[in-house]
C-alpha atoms as a PDB file:
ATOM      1  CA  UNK A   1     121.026 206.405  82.561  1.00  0.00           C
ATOM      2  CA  UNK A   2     118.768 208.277  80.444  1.00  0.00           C
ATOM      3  CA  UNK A   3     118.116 208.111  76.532  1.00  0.00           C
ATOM      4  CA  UNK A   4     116.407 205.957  74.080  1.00  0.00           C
ATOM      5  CA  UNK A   5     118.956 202.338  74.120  1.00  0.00           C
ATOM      6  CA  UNK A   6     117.651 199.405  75.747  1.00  0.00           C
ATOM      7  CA  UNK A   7     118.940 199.603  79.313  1.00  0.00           C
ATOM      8  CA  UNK A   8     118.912 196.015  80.096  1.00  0.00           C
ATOM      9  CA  UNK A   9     121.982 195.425  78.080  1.00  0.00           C
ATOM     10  CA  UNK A  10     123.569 197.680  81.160  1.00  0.00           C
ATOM     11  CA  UNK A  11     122.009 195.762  83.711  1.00  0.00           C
ATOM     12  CA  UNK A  12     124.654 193.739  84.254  1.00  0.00           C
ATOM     13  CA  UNK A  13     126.843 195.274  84.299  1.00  0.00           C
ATOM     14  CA  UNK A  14     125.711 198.221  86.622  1.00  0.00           C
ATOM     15  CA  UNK A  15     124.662 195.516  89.512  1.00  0.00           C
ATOM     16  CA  UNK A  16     128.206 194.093  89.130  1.00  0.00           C
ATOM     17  CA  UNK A  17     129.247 197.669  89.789  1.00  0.00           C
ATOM     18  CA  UNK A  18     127.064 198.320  92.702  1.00  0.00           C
ATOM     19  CA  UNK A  19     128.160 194.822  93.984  1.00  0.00           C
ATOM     20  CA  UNK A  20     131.710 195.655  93.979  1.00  0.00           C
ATOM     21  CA  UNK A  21     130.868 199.254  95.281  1.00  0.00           C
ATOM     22  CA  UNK A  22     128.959 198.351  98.300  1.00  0.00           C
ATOM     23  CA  UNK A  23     131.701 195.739  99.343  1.00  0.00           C
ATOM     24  CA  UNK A  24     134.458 198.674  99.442  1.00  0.00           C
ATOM     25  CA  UNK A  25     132.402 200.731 101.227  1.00  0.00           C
ATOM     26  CA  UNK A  26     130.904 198.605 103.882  1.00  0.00           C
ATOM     27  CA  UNK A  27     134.548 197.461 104.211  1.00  0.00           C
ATOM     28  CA  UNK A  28     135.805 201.473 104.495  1.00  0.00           C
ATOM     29  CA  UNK A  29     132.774 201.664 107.387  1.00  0.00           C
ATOM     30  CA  UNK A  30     131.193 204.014 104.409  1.00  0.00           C
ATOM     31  CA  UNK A  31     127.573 203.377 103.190  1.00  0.00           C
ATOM     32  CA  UNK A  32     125.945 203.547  99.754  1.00  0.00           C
ATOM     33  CA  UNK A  33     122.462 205.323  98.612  1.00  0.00           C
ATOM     34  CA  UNK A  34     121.734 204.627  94.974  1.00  0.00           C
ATOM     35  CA  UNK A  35     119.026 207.351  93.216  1.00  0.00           C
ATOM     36  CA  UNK A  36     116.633 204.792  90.846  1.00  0.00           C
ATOM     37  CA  UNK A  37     113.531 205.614  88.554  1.00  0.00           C
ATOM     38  CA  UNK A  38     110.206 205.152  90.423  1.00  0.00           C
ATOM     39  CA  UNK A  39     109.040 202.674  87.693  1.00  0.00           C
ATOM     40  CA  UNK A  40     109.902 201.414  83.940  1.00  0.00           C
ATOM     41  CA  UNK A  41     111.534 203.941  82.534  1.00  0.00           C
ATOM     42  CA  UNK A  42     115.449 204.717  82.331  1.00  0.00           C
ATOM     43  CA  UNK A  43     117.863 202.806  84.649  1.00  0.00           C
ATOM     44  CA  UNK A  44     118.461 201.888  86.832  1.00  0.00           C
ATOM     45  CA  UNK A  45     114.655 201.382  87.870  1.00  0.00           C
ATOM     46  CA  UNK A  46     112.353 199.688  89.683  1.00  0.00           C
ATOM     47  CA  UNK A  47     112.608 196.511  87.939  1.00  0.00           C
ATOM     48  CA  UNK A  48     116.376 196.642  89.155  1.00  0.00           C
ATOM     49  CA  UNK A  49     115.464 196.840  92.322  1.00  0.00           C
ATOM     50  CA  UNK A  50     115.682 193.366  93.615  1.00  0.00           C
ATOM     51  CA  UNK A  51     119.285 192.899  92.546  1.00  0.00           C
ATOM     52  CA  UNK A  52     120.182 196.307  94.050  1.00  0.00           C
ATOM     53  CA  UNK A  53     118.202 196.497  97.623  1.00  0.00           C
ATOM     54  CA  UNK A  54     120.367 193.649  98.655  1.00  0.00           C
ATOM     55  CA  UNK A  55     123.376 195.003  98.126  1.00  0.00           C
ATOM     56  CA  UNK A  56     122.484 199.268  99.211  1.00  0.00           C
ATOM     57  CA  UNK A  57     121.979 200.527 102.358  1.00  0.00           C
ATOM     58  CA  UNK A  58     119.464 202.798 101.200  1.00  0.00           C
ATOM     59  CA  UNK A  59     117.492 203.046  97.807  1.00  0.00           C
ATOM     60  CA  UNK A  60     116.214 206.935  96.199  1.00  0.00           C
ATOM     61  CA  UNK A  61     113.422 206.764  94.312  1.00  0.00           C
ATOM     62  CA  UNK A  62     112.950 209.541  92.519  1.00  0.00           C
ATOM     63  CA  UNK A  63     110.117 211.975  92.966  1.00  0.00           C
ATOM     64  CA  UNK A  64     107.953 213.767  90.369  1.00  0.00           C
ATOM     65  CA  UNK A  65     104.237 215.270  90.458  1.00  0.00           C
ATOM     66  CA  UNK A  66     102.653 212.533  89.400  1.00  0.00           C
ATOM     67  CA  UNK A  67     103.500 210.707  92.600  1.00  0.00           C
ATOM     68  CA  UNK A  68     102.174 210.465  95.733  1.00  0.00           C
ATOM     69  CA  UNK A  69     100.870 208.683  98.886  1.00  0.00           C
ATOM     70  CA  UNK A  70      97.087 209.071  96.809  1.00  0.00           C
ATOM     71  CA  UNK A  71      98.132 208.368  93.404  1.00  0.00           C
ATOM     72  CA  UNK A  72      96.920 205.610  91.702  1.00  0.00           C
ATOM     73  CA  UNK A  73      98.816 202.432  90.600  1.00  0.00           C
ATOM     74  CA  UNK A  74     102.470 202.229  90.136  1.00  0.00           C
ATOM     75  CA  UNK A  75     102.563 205.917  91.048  1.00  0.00           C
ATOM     76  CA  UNK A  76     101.689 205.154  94.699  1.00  0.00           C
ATOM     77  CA  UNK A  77     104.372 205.145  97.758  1.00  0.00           C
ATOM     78  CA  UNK A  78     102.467 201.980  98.874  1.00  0.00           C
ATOM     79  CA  UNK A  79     103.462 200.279  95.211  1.00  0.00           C
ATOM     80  CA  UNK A  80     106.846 201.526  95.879  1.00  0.00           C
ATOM     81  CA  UNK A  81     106.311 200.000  99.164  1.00  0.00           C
ATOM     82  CA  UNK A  82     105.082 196.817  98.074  1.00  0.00           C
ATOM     83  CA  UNK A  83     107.541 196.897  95.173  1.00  0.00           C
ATOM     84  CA  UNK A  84     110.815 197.072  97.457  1.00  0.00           C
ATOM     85  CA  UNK A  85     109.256 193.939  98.992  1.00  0.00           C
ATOM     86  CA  UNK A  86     111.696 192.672 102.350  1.00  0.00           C
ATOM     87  CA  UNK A  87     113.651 195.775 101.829  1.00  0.00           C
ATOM     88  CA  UNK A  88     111.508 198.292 101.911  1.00  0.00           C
ATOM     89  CA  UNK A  89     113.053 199.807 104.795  1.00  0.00           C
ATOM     90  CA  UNK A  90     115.627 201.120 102.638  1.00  0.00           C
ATOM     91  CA  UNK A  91     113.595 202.793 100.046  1.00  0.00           C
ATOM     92  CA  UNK A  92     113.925 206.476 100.347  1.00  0.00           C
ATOM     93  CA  UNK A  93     111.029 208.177  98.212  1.00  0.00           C
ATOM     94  CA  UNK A  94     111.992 211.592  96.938  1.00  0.00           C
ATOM     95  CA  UNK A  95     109.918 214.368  96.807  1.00  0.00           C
ATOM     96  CA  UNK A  96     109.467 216.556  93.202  1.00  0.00           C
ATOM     97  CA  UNK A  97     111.843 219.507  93.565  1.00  0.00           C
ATOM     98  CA  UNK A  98     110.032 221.857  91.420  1.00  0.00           C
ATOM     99  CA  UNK A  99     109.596 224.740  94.844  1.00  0.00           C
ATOM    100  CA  UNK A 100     106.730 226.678  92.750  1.00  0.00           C
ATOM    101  CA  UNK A 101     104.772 223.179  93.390  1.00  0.00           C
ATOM    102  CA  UNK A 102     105.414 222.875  96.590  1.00  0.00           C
ATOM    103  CA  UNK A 103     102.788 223.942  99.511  1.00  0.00           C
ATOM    104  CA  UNK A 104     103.818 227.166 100.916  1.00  0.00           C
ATOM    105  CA  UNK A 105     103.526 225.725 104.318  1.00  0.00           C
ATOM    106  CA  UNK A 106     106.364 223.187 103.725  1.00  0.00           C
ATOM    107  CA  UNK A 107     108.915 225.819 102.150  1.00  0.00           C
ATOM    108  CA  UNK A 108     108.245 228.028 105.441  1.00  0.00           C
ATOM    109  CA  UNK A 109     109.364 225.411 107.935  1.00  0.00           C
ATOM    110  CA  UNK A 110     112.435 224.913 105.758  1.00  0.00           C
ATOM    111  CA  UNK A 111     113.181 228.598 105.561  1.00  0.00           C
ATOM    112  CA  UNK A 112     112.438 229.417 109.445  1.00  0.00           C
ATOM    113  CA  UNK A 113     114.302 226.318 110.497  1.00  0.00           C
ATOM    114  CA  UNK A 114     117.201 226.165 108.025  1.00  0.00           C
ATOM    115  CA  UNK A 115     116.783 222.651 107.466  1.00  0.00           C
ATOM    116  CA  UNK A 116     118.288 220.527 104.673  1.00  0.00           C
ATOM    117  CA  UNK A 117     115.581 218.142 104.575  1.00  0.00           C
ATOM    118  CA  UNK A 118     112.255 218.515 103.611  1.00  0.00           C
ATOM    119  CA  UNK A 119     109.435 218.156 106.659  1.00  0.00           C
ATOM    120  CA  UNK A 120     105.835 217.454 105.830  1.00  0.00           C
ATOM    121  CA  UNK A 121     103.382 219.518 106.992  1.00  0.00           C
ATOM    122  CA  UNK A 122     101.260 216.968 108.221  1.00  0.00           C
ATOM    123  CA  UNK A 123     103.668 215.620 110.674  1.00  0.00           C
ATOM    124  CA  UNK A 124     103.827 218.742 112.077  1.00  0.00           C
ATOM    125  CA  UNK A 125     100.734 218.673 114.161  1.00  0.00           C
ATOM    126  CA  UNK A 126     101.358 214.861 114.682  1.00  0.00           C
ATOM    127  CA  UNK A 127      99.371 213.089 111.721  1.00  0.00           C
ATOM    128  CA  UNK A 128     102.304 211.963 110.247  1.00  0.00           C
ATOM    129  CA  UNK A 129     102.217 210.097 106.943  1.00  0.00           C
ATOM    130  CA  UNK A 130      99.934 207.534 105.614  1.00  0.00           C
END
């Protein structure tokens, strides 16, 4: 949900939604990912995220420039981290999709390999992520 209304109103609503959705799905043996804002703004968003991590298997949040394992603040995957709390093993953190931002390295692993996920350069060499 995007726009300039006051998205709590929805809140609700939406987490009686994703209640009801989850419970059809886990019963179907399907799972459910939900995309959210990485902080305040539009909804669902972070400050959703307690009444949604319970009921998700896995949680999006979405990525954008100004994010980043050395960002500062909210803007940091370990404030995401910290902000999933117990669940954070479901948080998924997105990566901005803007390929002319991207480091050349990543985008020629994904073109030589044909993968649909992203890989990160340092995990190539076996640094992995911090």
């Amino acid at each position: 949900m995007e726009g300039t209304s006051e998205f709590e109103k929805d809140r609700a609503a939406y987490v009686a939604f994703i209640r009801e959705l989850s419970a059809r799905l886990h019963a179907a043996g399907r799972q459910l990912t939900v995309d959210t804002f990485s902080y305040r703004w539009n909804a669902p968003n972070q400050t959703w995220w307690p009444d949604l991590l319970p009921h998700v298997d896995a949680l999006t949040s979405m990525g954008y420039d100004e994010l980043g394992a050395h960002a500062a603040d909210w803007r940091s995957y370990a404030a995401q981290k910290k902000a999933a709390g117990e669940f954070a093993a479901k948080l998924l953190i997105g990566l901005p999709a803007e390929r002319g931002e991207w480091p050349q390295a990543l985008w020629t692993v994904l073109d030589e390999s044909g993968l649909a996920a992203a890989a990160v350069p340092e995990a190539l060499d076996g640094g992995g992520l911090q």
